[in-house]
N, C-alpha and C. Protein backbone atom coordinates (compact mmCIF):
# COMPACT_ATOMS: atom_id res chain seq x y z
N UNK A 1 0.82 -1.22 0.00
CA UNK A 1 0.00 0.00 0.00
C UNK A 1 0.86 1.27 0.00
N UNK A 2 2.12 1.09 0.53
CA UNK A 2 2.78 2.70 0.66
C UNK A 2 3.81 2.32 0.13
N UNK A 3 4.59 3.34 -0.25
CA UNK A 3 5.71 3.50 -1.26
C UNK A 3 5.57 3.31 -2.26
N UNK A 4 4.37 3.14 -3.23
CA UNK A 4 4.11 2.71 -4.85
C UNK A 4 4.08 4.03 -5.37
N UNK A 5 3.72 3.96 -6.52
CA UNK A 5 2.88 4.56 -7.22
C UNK A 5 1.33 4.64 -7.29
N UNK A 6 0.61 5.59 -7.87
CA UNK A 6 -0.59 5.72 -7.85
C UNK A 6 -1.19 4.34 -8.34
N UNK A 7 -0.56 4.29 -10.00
CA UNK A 7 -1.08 3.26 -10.47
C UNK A 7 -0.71 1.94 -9.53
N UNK A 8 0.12 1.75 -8.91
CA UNK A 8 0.22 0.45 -8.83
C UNK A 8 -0.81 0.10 -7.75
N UNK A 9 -1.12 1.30 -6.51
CA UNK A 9 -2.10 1.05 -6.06
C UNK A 9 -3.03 0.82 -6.68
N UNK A 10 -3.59 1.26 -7.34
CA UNK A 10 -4.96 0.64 -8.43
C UNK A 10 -4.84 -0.70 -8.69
N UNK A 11 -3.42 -0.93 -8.69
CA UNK A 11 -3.48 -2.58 -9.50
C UNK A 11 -3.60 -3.56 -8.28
N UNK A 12 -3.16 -3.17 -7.08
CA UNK A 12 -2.78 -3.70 -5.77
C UNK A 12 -4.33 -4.34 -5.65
N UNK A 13 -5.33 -3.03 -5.46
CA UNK A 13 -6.54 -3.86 -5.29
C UNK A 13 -7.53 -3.84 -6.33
N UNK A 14 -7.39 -4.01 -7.54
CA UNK A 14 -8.26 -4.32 -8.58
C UNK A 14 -9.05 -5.47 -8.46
N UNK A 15 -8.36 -6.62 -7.53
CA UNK A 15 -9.26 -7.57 -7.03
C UNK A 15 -10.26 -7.73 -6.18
N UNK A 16 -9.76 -6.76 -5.06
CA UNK A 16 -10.68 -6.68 -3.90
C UNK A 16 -11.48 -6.02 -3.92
N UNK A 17 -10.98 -4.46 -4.92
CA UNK A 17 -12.18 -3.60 -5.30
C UNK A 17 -11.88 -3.23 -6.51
N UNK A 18 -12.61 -3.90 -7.37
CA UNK A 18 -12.60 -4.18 -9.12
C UNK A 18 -13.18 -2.28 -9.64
N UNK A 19 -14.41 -2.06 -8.92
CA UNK A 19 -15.15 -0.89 -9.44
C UNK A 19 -14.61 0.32 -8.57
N UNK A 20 -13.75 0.23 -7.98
CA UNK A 20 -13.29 1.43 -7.19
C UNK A 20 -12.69 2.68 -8.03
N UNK A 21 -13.03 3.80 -7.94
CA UNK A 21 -12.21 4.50 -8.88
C UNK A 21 -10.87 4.89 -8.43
N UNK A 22 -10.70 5.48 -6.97
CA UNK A 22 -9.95 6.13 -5.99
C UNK A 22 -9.11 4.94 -5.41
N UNK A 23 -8.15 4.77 -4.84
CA UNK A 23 -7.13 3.97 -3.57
C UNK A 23 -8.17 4.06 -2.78
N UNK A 24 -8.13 2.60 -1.99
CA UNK A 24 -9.30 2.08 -1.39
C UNK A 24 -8.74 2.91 0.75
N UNK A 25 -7.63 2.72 0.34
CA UNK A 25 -6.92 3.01 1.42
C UNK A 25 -6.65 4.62 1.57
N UNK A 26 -6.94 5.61 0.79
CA UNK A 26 -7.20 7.09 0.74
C UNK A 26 -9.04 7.75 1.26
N UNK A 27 -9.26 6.47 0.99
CA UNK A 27 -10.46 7.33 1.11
C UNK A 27 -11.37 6.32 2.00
N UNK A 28 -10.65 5.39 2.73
CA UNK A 28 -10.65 5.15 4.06
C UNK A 28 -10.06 5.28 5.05
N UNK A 29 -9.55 6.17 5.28
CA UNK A 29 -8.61 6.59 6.19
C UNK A 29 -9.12 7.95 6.19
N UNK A 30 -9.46 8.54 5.49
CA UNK A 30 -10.35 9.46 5.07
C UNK A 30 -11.09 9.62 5.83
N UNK A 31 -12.30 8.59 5.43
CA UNK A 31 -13.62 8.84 6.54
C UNK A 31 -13.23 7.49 8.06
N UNK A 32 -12.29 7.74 8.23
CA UNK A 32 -11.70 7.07 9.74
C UNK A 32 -11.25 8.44 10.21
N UNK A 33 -10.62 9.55 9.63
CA UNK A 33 -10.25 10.58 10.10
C UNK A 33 -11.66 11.33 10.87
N UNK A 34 -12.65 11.23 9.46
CA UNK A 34 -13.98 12.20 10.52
C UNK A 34 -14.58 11.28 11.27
N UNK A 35 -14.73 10.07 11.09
CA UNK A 35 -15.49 9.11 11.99
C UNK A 35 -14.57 8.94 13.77
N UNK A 36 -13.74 9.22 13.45
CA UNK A 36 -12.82 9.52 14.85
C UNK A 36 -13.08 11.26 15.13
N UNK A 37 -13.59 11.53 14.71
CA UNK A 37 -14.06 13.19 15.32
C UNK A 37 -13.04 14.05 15.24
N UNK A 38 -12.37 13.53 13.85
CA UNK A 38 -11.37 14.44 13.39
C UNK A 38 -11.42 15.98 12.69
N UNK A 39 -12.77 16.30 12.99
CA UNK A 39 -13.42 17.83 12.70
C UNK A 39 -13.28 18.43 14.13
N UNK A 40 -13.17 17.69 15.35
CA UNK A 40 -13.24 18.07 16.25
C UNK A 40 -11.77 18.19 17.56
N UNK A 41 -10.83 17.78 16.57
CA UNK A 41 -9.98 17.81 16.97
C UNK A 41 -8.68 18.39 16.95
N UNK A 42 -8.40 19.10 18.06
CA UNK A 42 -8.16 20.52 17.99
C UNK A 42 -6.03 19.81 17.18
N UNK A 43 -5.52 20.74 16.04
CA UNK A 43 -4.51 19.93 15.49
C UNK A 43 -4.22 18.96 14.93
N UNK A 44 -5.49 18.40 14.65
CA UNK A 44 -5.59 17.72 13.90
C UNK A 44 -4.36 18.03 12.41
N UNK A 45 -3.97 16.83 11.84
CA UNK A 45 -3.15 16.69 10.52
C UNK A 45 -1.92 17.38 11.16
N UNK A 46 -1.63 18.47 12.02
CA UNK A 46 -0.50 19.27 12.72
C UNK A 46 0.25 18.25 13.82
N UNK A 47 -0.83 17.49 14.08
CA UNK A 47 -0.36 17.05 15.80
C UNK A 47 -0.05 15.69 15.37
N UNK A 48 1.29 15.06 15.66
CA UNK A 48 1.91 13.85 15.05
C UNK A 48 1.09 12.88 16.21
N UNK A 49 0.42 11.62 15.59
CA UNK A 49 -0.38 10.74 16.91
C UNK A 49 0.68 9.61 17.45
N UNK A 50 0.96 8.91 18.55
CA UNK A 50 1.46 8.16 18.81
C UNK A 50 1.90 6.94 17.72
N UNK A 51 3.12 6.98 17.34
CA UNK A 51 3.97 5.91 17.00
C UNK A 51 3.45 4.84 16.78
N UNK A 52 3.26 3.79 17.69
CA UNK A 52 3.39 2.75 17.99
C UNK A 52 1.67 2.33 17.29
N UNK A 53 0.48 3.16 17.92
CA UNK A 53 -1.25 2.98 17.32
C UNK A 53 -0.86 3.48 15.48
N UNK A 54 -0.14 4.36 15.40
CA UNK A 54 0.09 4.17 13.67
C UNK A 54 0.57 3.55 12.64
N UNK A 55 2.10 2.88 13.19
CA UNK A 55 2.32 1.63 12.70
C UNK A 55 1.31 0.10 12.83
N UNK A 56 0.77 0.36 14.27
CA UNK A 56 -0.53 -0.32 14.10
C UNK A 56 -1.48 -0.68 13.21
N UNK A 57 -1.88 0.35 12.62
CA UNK A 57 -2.83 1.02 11.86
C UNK A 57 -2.19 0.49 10.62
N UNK A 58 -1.38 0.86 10.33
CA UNK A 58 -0.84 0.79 9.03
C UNK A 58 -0.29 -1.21 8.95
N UNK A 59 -0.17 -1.83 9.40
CA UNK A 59 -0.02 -3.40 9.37
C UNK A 59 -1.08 -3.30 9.14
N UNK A 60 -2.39 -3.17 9.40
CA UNK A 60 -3.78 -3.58 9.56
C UNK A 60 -3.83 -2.82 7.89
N UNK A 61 -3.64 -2.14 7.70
CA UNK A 61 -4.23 -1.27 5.84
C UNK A 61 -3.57 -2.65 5.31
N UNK A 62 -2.03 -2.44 5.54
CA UNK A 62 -1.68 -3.46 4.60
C UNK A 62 -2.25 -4.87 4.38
N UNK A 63 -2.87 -5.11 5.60
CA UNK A 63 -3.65 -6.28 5.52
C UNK A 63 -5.00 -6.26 4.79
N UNK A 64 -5.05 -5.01 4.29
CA UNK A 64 -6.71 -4.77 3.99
C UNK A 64 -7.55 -4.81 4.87
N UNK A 65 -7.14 -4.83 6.15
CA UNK A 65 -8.05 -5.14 7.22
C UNK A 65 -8.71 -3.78 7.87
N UNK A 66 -10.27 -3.43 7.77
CA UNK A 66 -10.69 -2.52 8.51
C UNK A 66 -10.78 -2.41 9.66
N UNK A 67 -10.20 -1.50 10.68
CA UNK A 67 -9.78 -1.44 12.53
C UNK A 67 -10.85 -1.20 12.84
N UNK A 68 -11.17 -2.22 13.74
CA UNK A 68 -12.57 -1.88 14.82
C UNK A 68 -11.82 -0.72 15.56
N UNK A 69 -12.23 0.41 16.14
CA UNK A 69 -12.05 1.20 17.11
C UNK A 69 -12.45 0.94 18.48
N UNK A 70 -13.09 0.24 18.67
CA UNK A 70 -14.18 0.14 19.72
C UNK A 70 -12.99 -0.05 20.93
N UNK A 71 -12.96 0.35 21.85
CA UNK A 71 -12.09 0.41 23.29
C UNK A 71 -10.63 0.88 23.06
N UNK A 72 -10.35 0.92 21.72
CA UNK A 72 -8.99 1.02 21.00
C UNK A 72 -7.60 2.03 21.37
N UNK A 73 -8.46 3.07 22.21
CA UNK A 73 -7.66 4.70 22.32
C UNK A 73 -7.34 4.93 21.01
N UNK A 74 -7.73 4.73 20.16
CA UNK A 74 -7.37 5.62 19.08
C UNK A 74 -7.93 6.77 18.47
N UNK A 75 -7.83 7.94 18.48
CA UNK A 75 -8.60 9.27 17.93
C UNK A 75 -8.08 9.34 16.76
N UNK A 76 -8.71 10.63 15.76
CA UNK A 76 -8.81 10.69 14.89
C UNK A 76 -7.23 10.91 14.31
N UNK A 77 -6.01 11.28 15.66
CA UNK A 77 -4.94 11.90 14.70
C UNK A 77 -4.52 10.58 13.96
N UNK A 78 -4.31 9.47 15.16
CA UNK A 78 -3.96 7.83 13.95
C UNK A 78 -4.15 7.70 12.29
N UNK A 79 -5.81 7.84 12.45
CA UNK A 79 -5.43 7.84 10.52
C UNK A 79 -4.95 8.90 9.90
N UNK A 80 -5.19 10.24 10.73
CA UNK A 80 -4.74 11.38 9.87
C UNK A 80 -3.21 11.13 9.68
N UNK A 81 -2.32 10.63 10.91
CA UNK A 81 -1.19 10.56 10.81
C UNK A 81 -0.96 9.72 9.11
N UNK A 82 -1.82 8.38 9.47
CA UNK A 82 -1.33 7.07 8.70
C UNK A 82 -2.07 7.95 6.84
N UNK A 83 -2.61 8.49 6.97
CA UNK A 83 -3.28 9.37 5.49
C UNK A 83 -1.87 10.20 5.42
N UNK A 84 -1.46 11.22 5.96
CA UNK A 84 -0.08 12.06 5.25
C UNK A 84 0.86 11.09 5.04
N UNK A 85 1.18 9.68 6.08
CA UNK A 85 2.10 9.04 5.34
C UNK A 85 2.29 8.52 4.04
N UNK A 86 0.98 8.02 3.54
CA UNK A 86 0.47 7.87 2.55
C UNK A 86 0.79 8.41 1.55
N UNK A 87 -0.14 9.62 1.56
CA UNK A 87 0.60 10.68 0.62
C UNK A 87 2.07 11.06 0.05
N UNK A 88 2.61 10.90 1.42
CA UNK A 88 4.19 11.50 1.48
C UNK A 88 5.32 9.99 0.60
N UNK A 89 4.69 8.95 1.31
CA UNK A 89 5.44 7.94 0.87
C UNK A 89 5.02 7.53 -0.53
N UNK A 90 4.07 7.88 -1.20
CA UNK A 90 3.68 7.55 -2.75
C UNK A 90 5.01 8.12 -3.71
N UNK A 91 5.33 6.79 -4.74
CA UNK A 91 6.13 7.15 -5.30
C UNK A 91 6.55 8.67 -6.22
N UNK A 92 5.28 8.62 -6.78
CA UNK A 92 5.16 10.08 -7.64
C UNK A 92 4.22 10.53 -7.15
N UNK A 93 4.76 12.39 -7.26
CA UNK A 93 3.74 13.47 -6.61
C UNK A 93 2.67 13.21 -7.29
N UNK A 94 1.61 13.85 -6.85
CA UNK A 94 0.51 14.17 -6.98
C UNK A 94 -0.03 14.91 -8.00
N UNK A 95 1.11 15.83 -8.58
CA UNK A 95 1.31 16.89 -9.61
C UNK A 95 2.60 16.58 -9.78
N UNK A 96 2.93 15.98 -11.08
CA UNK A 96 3.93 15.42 -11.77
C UNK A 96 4.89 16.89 -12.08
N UNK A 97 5.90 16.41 -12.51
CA UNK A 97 7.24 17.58 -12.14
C UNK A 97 6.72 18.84 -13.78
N UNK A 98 6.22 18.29 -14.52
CA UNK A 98 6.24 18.54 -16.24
C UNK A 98 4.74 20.29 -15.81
N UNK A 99 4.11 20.36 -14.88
CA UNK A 99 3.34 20.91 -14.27
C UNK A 99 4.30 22.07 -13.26
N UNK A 100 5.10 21.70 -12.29
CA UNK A 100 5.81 21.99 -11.23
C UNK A 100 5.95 23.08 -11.01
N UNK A 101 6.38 23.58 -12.49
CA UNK A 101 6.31 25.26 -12.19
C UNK A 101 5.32 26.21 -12.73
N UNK A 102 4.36 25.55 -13.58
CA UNK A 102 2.94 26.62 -13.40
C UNK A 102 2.65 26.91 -12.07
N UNK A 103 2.56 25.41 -11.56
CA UNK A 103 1.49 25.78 -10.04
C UNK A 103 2.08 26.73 -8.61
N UNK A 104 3.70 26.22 -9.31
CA UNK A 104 4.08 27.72 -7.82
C UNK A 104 4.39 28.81 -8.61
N UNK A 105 3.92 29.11 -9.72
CA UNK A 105 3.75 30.47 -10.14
C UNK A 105 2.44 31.01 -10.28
N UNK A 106 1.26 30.29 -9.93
CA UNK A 106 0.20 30.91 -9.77
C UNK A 106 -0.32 30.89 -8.07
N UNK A 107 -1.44 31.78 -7.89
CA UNK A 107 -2.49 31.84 -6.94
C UNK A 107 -3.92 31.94 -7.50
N UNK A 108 -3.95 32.00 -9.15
CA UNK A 108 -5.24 32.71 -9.70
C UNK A 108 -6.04 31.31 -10.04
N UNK A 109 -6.92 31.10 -8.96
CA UNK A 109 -8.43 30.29 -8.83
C UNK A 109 -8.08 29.53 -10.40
N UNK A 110 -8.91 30.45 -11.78
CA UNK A 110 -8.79 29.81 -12.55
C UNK A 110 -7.68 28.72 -13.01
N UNK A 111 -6.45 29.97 -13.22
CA UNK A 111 -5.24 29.29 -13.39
C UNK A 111 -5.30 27.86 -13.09
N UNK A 112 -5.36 27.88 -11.63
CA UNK A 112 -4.95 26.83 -10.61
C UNK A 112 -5.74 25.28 -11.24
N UNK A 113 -7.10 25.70 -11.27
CA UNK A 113 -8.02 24.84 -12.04
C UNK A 113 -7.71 24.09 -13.38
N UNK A 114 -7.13 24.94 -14.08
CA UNK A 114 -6.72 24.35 -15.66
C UNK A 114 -5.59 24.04 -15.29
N UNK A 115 -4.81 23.77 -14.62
CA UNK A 115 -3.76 23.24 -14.19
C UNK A 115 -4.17 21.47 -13.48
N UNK A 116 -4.79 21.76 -12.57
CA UNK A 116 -5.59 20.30 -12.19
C UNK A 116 -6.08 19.39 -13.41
N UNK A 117 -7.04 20.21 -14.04
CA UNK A 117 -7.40 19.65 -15.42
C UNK A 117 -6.48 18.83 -16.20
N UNK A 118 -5.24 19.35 -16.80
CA UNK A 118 -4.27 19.18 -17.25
C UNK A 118 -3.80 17.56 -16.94
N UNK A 119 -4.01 17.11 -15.52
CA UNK A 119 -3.40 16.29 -14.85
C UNK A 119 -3.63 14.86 -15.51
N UNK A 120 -2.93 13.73 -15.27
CA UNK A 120 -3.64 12.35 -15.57
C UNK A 120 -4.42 11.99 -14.56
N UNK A 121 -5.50 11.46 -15.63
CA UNK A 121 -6.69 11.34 -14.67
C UNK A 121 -6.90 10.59 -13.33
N UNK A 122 -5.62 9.75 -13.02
CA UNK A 122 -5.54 9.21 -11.68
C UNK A 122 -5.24 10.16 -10.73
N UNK A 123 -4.30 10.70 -11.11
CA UNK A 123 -3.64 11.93 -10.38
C UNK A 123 -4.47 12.81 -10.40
N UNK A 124 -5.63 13.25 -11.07
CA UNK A 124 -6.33 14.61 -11.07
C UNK A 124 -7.39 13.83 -9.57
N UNK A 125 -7.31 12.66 -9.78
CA UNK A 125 -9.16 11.94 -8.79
C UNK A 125 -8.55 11.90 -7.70
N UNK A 126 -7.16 11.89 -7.21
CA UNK A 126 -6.81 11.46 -5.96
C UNK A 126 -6.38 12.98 -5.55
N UNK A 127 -5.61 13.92 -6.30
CA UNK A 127 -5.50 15.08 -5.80
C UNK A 127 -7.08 15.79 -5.41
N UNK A 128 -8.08 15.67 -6.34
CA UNK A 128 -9.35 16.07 -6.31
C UNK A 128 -10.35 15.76 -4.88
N UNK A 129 -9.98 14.54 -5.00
CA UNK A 129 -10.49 14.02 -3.52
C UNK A 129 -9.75 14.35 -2.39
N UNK A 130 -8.58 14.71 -2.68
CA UNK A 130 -8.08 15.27 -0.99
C UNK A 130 -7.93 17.17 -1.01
N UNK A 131 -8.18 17.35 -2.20
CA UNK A 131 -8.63 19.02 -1.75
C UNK A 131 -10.22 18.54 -1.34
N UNK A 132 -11.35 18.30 -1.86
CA UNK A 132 -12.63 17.47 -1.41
C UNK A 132 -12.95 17.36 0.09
N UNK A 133 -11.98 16.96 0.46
CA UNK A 133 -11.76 16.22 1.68
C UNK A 133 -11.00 17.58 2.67
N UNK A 134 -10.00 18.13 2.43
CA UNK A 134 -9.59 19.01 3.24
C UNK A 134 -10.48 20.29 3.24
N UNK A 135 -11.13 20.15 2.09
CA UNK A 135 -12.49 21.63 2.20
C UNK A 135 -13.46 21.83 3.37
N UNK A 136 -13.44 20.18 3.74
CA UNK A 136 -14.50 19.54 5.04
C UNK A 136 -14.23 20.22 6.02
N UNK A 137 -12.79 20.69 6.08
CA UNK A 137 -12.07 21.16 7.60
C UNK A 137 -12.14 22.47 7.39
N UNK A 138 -11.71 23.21 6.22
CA UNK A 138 -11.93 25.00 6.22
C UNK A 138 -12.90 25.21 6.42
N UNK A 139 -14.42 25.10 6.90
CA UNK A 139 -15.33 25.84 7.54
C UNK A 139 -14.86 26.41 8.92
N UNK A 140 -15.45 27.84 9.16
CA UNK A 140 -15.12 28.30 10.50
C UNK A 140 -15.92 27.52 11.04
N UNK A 141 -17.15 26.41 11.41
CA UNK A 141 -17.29 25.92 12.95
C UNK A 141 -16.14 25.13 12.70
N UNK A 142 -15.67 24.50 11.65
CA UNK A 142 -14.50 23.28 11.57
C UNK A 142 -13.13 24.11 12.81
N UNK A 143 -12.75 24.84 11.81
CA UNK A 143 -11.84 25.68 12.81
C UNK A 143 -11.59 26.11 13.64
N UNK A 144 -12.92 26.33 14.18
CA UNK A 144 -12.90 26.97 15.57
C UNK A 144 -12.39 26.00 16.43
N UNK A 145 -12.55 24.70 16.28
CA UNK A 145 -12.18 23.81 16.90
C UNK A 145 -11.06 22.87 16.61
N UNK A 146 -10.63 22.79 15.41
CA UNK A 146 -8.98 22.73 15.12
C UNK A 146 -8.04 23.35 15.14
N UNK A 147 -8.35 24.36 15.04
CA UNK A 147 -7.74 25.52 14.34
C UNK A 147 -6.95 25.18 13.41
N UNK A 148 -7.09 24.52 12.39
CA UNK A 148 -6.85 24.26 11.41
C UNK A 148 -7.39 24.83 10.07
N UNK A 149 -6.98 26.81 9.66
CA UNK A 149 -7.58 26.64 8.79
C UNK A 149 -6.62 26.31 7.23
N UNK A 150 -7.61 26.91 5.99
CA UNK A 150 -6.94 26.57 4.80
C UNK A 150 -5.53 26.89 4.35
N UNK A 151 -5.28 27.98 5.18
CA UNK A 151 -3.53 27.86 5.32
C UNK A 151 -2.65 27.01 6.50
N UNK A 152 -3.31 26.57 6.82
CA UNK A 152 -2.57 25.53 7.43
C UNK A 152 -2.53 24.44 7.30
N UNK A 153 -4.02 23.87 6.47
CA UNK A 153 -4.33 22.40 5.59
C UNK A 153 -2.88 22.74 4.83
N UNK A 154 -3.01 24.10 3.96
CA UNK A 154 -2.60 24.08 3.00
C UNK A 154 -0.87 23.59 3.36
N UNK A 155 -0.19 24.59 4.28
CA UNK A 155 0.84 23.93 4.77
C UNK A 155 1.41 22.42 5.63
N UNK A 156 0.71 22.24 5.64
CA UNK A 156 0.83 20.48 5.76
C UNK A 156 0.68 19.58 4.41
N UNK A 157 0.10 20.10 3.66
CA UNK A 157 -0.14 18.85 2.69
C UNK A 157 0.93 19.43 1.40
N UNK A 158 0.92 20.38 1.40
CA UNK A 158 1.45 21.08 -0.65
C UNK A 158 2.98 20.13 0.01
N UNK A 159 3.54 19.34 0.88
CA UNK A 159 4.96 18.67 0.62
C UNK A 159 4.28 17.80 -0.64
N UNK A 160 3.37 16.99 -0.24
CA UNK A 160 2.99 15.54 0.04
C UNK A 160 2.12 15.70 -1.26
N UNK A 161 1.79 16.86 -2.21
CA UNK A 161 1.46 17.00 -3.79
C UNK A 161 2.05 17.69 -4.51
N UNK A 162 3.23 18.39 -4.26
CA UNK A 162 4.20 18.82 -4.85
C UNK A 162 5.42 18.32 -4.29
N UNK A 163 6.71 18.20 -5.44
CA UNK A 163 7.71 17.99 -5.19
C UNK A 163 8.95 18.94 -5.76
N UNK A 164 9.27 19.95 -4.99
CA UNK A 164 10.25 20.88 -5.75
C UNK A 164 10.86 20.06 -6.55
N UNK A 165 11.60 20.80 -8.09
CA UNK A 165 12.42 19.87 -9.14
C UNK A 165 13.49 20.57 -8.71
N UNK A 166 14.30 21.35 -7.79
CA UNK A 166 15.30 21.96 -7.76
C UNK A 166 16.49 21.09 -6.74
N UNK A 167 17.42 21.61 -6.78
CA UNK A 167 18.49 20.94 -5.30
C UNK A 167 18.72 21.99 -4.79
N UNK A 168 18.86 23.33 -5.21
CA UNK A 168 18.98 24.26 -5.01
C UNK A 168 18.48 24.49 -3.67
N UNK A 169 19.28 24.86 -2.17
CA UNK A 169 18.32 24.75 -0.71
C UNK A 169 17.53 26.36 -0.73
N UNK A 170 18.23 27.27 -1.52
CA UNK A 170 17.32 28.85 -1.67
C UNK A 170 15.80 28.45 -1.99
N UNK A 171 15.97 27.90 -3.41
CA UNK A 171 14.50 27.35 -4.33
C UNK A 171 13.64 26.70 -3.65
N UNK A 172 14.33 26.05 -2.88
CA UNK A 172 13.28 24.91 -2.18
C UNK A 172 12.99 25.41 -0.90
N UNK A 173 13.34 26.34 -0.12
CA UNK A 173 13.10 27.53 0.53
C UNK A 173 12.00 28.54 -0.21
N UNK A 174 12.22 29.11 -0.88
CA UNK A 174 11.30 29.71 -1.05
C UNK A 174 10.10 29.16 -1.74
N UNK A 175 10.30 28.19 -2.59
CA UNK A 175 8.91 27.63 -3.31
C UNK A 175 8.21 26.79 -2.29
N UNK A 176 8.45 26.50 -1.04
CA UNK A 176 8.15 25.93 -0.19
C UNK A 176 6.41 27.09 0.28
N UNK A 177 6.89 27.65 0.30
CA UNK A 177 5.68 29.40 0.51
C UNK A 177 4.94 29.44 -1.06
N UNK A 178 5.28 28.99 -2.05
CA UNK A 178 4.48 29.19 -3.32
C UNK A 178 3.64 27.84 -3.33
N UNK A 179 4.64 26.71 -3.07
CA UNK A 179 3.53 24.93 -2.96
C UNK A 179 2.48 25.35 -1.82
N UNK A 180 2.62 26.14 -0.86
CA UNK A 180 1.27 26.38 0.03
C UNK A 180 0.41 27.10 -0.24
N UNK A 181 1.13 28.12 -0.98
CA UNK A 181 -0.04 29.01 -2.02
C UNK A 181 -0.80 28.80 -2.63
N UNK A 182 -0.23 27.72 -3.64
CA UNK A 182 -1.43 27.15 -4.48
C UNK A 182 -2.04 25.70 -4.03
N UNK A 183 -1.36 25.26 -2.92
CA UNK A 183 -2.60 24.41 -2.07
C UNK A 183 -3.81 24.79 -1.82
N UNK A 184 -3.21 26.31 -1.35
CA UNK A 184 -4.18 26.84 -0.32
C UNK A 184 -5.74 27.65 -1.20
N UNK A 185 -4.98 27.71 -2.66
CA UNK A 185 -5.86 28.33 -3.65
C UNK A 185 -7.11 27.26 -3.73
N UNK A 186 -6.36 25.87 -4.25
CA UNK A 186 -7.10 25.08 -4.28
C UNK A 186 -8.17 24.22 -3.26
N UNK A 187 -7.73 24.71 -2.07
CA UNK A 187 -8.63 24.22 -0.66
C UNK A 187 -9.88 25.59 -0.96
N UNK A 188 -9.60 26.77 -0.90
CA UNK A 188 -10.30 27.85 -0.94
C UNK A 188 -11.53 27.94 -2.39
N UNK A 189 -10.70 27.20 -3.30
CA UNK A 189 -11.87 27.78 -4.63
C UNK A 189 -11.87 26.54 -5.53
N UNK A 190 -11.69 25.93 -5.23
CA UNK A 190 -11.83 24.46 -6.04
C UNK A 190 -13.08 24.06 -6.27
N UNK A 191 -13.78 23.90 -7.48
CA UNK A 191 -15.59 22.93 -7.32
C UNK A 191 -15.14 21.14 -7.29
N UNK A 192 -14.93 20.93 -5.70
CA UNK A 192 -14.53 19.06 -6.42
C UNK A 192 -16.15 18.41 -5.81
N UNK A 193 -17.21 19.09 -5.83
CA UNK A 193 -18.72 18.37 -5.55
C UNK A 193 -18.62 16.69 -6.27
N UNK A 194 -18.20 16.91 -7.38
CA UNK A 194 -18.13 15.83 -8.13
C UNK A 194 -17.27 14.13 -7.48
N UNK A 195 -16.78 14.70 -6.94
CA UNK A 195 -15.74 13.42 -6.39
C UNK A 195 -16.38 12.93 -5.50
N UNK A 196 -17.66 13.43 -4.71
CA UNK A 196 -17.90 12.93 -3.80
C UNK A 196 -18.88 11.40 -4.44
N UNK A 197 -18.96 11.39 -5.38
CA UNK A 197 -19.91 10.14 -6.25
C UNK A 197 -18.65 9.05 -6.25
N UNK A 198 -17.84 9.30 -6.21
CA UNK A 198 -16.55 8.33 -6.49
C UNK A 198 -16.06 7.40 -5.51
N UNK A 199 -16.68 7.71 -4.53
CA UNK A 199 -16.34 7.13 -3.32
C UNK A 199 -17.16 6.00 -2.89
């Protein structure tokens, strides 16, 4: 499940889930994040969860196995933790390098959009679904109680869908502030209504 590629996840469970469009393991961990009252939890995606319940967690994905919670101590940061690993450990970004530098040269809504568009369509459904998914948390009641808003989704995740192409430590310094920019565009003005059928 972690360290592949997009596609290969697709191929991983084409058996178990033939009609799935999305990684079966993105968009359960997903709704394990809100089903653990991860709207309600203050740091959420910020606050690293105990070690030991995430490697947990993560034997059990690899097993395909869904975690009962029930007496478990586990809150919502576990999957959020075991979801950025996810992300982070996938072989190729999210937004392939050939893209890399439109997107930290824009902030403009549209722009940002025909840029997504652009994407292969695996990569457009899985980036799509986790702006989708992080939109859940930018509402102010969301915030009030994470304090987690869209610049701070945004700075946690733009590592884990962008990958600077530079070695350069200046570049990757500063585009580090442009990959959150246009995260943060896309948490703020994105229409992904559509993805929610995909699930």
């Amino acid at each position: 499940m972690f360290g592949n590629t997009i596609a290969e996840v697709m191929e991983l469970q084409k058996d178990t889930f033939p009609f799935r469009k999305l990684p079966w393991i993105q968009t359960t961990l997903a709704e394990h994040v809100l089903l653990l009252n991860g709207k309600q939890t203050e740091g959420i995606f910020s606050v690293s969860a105990d070690v030991d319940k995430v490697n947990c967690l993560k034997t059990r994905f690899d097993r395909w196995e869904v975690p009962d919670y029930k007496n478990s101590m586990v809150d919502g940061n576990a999957p959020a933790s075991l979801l950025k690993l996810w992300y982070r450990e996938l072989y190729d970004p999210r937004i392939p390098d050939q893209v890399y530098e439109e997107c930290v040269n824009t902030e403009d809504p549209d722009k940002a959009r025909e840029i997504v568009d652009k994407l292969p369509e695996l990569n457009k459904l899985v980036l799509t679904y986790l702006v989708h998914f992080l939109q859940q948390f930018s509402h102010a009641d969301v915030v009030s109680c994470t304090k987690m808003d869209s610049s701070n989704l945004a700075m946690v995740f733009a590592p884990n869908c962008l990958r600077c192409t530079s070695d350069d430590p200046k570049v990757i310094l500063e585009n580090a502030r442009k990959e959150m920019a246009f995260m943060r565009t896309l948490i703020q003005s994105m229409d992904t209504t559509h993805i929610a059928n995909l699930t």
